[in-house]
Protein backbone atom coordinates (compact mmCIF):
# COMPACT_ATOMS: atom_id res chain seq x y z
CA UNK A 1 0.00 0.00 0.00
CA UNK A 2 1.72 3.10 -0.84
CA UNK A 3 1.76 6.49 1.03
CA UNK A 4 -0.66 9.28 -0.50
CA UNK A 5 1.61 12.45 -1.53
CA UNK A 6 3.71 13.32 1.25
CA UNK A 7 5.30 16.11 1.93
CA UNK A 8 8.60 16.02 -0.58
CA UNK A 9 11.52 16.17 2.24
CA UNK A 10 9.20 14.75 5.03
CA UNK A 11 10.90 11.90 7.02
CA UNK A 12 8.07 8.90 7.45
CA UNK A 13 8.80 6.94 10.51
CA UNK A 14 6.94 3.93 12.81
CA UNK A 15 6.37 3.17 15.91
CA UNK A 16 9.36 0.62 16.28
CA UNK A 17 12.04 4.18 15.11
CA UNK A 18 10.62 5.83 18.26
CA UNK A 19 10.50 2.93 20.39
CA UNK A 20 14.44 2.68 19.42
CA UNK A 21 15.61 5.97 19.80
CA UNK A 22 14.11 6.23 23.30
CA UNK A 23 15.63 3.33 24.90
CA UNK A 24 19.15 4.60 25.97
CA UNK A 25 17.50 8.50 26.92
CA UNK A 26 15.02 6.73 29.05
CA UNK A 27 17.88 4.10 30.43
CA UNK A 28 19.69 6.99 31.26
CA UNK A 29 17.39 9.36 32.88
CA UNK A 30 17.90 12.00 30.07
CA UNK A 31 14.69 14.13 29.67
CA UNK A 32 16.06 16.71 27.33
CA UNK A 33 17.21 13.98 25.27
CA UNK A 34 13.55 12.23 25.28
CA UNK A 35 12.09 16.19 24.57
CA UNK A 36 13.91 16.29 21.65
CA UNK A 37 13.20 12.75 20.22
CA UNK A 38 9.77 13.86 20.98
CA UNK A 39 9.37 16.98 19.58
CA UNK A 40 11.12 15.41 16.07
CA UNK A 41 8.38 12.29 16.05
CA UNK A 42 5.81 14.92 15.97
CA UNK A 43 6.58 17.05 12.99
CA UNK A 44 6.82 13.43 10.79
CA UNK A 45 4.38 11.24 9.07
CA UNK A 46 3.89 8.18 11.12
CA UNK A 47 3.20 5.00 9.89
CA UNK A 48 0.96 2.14 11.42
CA UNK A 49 2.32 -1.35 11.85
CA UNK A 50 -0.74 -3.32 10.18
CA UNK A 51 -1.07 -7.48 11.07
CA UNK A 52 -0.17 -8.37 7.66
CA UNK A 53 3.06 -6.41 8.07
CA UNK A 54 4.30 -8.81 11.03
CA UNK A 55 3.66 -11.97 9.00
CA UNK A 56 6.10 -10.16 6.34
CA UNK A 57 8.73 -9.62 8.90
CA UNK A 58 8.69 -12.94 9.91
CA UNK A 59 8.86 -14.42 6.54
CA UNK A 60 12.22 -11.79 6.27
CA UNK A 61 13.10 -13.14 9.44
CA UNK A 62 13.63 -16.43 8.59
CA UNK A 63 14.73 -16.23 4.95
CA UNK A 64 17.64 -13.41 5.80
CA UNK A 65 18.10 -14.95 9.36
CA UNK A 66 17.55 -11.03 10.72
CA UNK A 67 16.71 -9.71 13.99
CA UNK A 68 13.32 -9.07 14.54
CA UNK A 69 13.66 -4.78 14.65
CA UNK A 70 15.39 -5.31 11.46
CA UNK A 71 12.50 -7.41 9.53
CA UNK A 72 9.78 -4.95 11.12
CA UNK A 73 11.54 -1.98 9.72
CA UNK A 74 12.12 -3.85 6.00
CA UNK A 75 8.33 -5.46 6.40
CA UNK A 76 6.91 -1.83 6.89
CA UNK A 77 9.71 -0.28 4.44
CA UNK A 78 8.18 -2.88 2.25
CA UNK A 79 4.43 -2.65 2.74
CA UNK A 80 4.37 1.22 2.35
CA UNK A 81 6.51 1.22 -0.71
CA UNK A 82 8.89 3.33 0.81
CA UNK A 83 11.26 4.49 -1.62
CA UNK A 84 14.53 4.34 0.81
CA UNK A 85 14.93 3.02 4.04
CA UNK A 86 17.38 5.19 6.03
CA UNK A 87 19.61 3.09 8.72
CA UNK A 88 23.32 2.45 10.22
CA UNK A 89 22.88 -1.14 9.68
CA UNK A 90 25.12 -2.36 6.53
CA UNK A 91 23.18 -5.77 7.44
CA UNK A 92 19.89 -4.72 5.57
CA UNK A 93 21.01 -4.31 1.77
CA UNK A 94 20.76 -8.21 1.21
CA UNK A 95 17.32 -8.46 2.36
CA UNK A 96 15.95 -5.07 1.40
CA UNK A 97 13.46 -4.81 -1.77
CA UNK A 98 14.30 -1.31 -1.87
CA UNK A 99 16.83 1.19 -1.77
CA UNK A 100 18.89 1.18 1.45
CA UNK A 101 20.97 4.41 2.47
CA UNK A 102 23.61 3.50 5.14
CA UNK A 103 23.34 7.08 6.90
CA UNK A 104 27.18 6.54 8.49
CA UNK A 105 28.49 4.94 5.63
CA UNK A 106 31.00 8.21 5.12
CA UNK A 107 31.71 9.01 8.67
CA UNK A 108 35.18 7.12 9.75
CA UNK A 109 35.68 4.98 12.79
């Protein structure tokens, strides 16, 4: 099911991106941290994790032998028709159907 128009430049995310970035701000106690993550999921286009969209990731899951975050966020990348998938994990370009941009794939370690 594709997304309807959005925004050109608008960042799409799901539930599972928010539940991810808030794990080490609320581990560590830092509420200006979990403001800001907060105030940034609000000004994007959310995206609903639909039933159909777990059997996917499971299907991903056991073909690419992925975690289960990873398959979610290809399942949903998938099911929306998303034309990239944005992510730090070099992992997902064998199982993706789509375009995968490695965000840190320039920075140097």
């Amino acid at each position: 099911m594709p997304l309807k128009s959005p925004k050109i430049g608008s960042s799409i995310i799901s539930p599972l991106v928010e539940l991810e970035c808030l794990v080490v701000p609320l581990r560590n106690g830092n509420p200006s941290i979990i403001q800001r993550y907060e105030s940034f999921f609000q000004q994007q286009i959310s995206l609903d994790i639909e039933p159909s969209i777990y059997r996917f990731a499971a299907e991903l899951r056991s073909r690419h032998r992925l975690k289960t975050p990873d398959a979610l966020h290809l399942a949903i990348a998938h099911h929306y028709e998303c034309v990239e998938l944005w992510t730090n994990d070099h992992r997902l370009h064998e199982a993706a159907t789509h375009n995968v941009i490695n965000v840190l794939s320039g920075l140097q370690t």
